[in-house]
PDB file of N, CA and C in Angstrom:
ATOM      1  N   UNK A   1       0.823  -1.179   0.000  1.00  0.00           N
ATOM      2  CA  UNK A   1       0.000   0.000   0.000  1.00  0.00           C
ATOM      3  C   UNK A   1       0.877   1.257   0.000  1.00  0.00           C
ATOM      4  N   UNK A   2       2.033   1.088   0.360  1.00  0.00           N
ATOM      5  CA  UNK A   2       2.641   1.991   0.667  1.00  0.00           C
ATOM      6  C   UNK A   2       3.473   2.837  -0.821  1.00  0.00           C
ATOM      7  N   UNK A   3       3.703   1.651  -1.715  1.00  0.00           N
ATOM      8  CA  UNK A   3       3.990   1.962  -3.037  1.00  0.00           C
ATOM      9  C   UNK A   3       2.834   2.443  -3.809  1.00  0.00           C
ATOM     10  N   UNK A   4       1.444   1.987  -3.563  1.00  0.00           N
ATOM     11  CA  UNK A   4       0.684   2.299  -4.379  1.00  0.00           C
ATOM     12  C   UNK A   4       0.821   4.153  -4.328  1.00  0.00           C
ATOM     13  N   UNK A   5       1.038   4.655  -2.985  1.00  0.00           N
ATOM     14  CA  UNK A   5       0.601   5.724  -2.064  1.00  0.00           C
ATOM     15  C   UNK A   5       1.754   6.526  -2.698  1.00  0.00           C
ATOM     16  N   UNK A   6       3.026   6.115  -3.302  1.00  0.00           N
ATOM     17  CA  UNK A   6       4.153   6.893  -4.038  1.00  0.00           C
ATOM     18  C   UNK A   6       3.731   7.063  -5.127  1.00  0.00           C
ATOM     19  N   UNK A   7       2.637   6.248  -5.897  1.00  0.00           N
ATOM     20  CA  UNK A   7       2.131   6.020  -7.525  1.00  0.00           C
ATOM     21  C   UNK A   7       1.161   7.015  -7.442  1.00  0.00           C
ATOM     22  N   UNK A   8       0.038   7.205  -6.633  1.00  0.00           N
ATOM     23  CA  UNK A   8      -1.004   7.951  -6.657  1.00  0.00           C
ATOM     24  C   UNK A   8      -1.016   9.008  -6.059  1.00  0.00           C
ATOM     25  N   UNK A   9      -0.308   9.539  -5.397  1.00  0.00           N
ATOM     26  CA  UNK A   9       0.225  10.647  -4.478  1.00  0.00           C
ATOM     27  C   UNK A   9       1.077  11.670  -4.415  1.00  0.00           C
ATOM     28  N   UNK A  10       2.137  11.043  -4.859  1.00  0.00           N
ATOM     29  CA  UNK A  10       3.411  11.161  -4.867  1.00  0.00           C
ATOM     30  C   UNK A  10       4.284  12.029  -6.451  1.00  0.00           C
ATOM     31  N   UNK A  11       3.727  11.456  -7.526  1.00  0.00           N
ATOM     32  CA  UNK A  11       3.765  11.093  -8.195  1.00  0.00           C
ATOM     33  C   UNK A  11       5.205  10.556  -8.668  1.00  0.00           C
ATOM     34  N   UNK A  12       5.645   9.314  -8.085  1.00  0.00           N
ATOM     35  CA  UNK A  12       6.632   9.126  -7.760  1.00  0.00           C
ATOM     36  C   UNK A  12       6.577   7.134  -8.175  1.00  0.00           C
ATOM     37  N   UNK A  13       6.096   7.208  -9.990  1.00  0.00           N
ATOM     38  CA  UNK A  13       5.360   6.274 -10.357  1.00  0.00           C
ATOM     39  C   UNK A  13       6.264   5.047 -10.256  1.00  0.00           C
ATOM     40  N   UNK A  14       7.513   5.512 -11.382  1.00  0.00           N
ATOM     41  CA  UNK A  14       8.810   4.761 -11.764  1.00  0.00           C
ATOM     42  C   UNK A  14       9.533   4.033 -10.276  1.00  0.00           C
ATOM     43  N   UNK A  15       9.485   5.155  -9.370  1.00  0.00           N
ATOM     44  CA  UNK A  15      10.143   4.635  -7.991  1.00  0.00           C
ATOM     45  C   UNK A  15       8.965   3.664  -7.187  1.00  0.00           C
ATOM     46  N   UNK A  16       7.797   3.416  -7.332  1.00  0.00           N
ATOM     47  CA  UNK A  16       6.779   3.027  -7.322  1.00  0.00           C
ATOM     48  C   UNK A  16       7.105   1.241  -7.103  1.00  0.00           C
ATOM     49  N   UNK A  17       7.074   1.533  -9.072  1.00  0.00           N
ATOM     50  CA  UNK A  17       7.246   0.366  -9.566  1.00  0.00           C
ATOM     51  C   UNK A  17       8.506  -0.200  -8.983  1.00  0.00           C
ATOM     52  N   UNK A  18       9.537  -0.123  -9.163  1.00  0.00           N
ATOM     53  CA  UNK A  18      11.136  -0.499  -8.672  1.00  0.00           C
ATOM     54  C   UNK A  18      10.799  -1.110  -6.939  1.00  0.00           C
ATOM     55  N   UNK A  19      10.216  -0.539  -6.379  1.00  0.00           N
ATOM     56  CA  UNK A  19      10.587  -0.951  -4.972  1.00  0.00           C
ATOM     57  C   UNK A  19       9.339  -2.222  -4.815  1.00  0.00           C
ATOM     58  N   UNK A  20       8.427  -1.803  -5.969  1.00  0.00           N
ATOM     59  CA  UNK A  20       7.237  -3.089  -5.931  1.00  0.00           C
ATOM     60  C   UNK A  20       7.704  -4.452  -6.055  1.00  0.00           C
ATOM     61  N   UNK A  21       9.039  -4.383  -7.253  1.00  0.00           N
ATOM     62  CA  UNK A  21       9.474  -5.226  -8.042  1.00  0.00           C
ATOM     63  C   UNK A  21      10.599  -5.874  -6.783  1.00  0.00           C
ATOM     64  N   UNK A  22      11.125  -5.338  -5.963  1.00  0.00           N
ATOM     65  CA  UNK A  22      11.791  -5.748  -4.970  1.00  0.00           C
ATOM     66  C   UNK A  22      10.894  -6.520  -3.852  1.00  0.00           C
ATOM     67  N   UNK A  23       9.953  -6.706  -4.332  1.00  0.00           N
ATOM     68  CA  UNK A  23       9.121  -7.424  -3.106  1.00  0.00           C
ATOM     69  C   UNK A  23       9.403  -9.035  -4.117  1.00  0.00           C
ATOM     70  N   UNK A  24      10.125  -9.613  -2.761  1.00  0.00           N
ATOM     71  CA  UNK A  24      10.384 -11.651  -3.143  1.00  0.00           C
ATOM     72  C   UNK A  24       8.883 -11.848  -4.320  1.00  0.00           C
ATOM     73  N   UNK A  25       9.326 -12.556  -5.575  1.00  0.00           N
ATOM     74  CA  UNK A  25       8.272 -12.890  -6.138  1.00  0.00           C
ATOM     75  C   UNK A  25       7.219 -13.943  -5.368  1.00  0.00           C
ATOM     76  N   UNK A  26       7.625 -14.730  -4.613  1.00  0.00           N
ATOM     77  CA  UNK A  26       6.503 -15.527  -4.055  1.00  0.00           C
ATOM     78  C   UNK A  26       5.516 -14.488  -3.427  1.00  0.00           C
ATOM     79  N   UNK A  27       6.307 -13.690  -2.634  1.00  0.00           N
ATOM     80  CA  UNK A  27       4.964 -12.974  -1.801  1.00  0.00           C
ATOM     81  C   UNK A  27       4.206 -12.054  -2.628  1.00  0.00           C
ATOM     82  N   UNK A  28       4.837 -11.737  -3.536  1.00  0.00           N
ATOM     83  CA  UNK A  28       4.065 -10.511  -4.868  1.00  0.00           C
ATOM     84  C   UNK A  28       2.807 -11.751  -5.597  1.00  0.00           C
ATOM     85  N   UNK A  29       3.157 -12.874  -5.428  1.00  0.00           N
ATOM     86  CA  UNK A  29       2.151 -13.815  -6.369  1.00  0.00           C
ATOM     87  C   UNK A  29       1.143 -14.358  -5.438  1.00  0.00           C
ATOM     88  N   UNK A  30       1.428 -14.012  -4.399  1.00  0.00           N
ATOM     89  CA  UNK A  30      -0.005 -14.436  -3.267  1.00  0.00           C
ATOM     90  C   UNK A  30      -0.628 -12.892  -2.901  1.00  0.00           C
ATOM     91  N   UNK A  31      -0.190 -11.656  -3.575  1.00  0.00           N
ATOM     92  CA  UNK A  31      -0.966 -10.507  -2.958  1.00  0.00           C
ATOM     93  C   UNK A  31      -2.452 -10.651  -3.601  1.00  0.00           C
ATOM     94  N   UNK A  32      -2.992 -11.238  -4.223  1.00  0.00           N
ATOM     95  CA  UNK A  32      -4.375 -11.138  -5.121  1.00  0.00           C
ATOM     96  C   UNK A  32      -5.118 -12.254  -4.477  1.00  0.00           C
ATOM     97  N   UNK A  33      -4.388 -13.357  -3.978  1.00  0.00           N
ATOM     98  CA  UNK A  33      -5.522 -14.591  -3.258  1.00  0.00           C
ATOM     99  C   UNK A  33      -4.944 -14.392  -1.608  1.00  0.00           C
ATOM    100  N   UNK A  34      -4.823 -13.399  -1.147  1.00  0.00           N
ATOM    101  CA  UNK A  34      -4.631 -13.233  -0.122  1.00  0.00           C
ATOM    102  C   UNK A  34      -6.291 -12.517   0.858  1.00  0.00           C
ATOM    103  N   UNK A  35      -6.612 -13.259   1.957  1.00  0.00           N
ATOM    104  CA  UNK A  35      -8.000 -12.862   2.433  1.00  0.00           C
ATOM    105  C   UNK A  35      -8.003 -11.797   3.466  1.00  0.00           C
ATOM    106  N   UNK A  36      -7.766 -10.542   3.194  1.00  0.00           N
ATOM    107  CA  UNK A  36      -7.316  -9.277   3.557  1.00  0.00           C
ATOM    108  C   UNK A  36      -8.614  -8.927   5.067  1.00  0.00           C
ATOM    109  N   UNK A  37      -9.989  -9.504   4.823  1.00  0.00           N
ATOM    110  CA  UNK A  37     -10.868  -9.006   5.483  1.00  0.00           C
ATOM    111  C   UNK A  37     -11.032  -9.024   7.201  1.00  0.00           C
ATOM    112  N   UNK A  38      -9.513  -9.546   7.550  1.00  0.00           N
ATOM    113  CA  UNK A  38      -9.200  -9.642   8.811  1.00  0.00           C
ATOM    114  C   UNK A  38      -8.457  -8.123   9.582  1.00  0.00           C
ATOM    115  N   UNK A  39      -7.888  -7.562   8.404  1.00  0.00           N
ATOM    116  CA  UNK A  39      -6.867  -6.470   8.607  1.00  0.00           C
ATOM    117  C   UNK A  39      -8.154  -5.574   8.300  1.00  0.00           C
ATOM    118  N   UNK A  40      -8.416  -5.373   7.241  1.00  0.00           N
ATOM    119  CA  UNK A  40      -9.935  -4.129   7.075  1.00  0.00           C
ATOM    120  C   UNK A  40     -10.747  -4.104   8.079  1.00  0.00           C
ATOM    121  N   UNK A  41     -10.929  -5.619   9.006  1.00  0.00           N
ATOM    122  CA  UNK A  41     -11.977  -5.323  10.258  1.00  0.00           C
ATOM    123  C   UNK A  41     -11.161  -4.289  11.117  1.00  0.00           C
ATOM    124  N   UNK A  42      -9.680  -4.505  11.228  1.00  0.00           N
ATOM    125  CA  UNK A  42      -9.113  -4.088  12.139  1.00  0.00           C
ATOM    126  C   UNK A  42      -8.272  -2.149  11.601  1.00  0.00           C
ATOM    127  N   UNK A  43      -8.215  -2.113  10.413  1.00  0.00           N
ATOM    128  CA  UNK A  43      -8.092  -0.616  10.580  1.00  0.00           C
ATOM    129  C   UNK A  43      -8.093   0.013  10.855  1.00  0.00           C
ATOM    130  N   UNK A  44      -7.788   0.712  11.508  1.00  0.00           N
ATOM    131  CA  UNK A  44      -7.995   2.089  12.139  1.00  0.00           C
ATOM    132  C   UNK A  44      -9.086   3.164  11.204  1.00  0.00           C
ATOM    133  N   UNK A  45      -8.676   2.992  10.066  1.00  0.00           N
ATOM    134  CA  UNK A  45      -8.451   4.251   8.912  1.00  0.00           C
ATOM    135  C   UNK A  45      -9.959   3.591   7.925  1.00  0.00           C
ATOM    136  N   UNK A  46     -10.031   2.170   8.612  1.00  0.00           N
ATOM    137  CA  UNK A  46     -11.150   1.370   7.337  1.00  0.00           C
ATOM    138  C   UNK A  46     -10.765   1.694   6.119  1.00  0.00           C
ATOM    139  N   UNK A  47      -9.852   1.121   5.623  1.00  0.00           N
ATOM    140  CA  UNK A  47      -9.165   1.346   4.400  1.00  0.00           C
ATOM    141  C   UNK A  47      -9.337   0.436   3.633  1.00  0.00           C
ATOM    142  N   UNK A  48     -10.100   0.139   2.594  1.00  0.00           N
ATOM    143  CA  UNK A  48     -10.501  -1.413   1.931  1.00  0.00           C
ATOM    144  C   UNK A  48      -9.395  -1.864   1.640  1.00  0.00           C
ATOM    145  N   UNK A  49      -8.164  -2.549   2.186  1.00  0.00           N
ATOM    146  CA  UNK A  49      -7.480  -3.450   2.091  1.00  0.00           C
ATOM    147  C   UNK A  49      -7.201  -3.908   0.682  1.00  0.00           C
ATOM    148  N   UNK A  50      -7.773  -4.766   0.728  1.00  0.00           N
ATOM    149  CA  UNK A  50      -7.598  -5.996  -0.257  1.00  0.00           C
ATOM    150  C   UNK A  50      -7.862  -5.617  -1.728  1.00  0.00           C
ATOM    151  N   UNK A  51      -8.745  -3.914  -2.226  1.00  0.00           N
ATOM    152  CA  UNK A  51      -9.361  -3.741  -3.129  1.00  0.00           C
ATOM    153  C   UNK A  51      -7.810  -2.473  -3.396  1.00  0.00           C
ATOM    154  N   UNK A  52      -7.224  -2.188  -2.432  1.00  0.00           N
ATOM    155  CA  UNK A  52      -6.128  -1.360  -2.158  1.00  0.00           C
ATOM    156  C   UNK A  52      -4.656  -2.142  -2.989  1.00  0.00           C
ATOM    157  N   UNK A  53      -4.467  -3.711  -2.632  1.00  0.00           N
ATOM    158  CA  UNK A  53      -3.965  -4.143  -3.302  1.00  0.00           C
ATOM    159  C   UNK A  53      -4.222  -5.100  -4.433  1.00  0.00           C
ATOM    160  N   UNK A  54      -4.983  -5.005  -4.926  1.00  0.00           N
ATOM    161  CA  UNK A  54      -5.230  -5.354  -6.170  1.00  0.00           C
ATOM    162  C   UNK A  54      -5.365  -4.158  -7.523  1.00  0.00           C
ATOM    163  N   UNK A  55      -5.441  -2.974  -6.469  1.00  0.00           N
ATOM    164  CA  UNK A  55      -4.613  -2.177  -7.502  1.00  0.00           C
ATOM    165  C   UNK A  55      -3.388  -1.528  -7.836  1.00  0.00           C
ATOM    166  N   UNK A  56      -2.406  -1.924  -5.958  1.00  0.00           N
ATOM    167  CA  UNK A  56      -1.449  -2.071  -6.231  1.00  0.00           C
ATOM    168  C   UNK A  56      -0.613  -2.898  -7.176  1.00  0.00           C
ATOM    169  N   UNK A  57      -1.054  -3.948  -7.316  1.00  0.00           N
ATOM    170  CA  UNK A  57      -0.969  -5.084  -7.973  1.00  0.00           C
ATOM    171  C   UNK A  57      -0.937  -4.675  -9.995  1.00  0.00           C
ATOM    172  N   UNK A  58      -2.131  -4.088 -10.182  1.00  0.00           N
ATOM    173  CA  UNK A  58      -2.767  -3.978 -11.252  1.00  0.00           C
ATOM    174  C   UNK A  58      -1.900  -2.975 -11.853  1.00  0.00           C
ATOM    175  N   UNK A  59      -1.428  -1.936 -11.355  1.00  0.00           N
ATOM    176  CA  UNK A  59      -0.403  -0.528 -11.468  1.00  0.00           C
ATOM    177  C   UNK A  59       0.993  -0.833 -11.295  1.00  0.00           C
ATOM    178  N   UNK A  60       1.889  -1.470 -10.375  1.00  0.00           N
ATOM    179  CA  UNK A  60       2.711  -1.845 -10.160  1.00  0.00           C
ATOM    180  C   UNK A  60       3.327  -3.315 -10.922  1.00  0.00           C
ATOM    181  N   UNK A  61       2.593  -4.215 -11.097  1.00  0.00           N
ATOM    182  CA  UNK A  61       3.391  -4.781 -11.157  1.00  0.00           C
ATOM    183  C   UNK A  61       3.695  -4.739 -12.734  1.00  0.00           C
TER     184      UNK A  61
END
């Protein structure tokens, strides 16, 4: 989330991508079947999670 937040924010797209790409490929290939709705109960911020990275996902990778 935190890269997405350099992509959409920041505009800080290229550096975005690069530090996305540094995430171990196994864990980058479980961010989309990952069941996020445990962390969204718990938010502080209620931040839809899971809909958060799947467009990290979708932009980044």
């Amino acid at each position: 989330m935190r890269y997405l937040m350099y992509y959409n924010s920041y505009g800080a797209q290229d550096r975005a991508r690069e530090l996305f790409a540094q995430i171990p490929r196994k864990v980058r290939s479980r961010l989309l079947s990952t069941d996020y709705s445990t962390a969204e109960a718990h938010c502080p911020q209620g931040m839809p999670i899971g809909k958060l990275m799947a467009e990290a996902v979708s932009k980044l990778a």
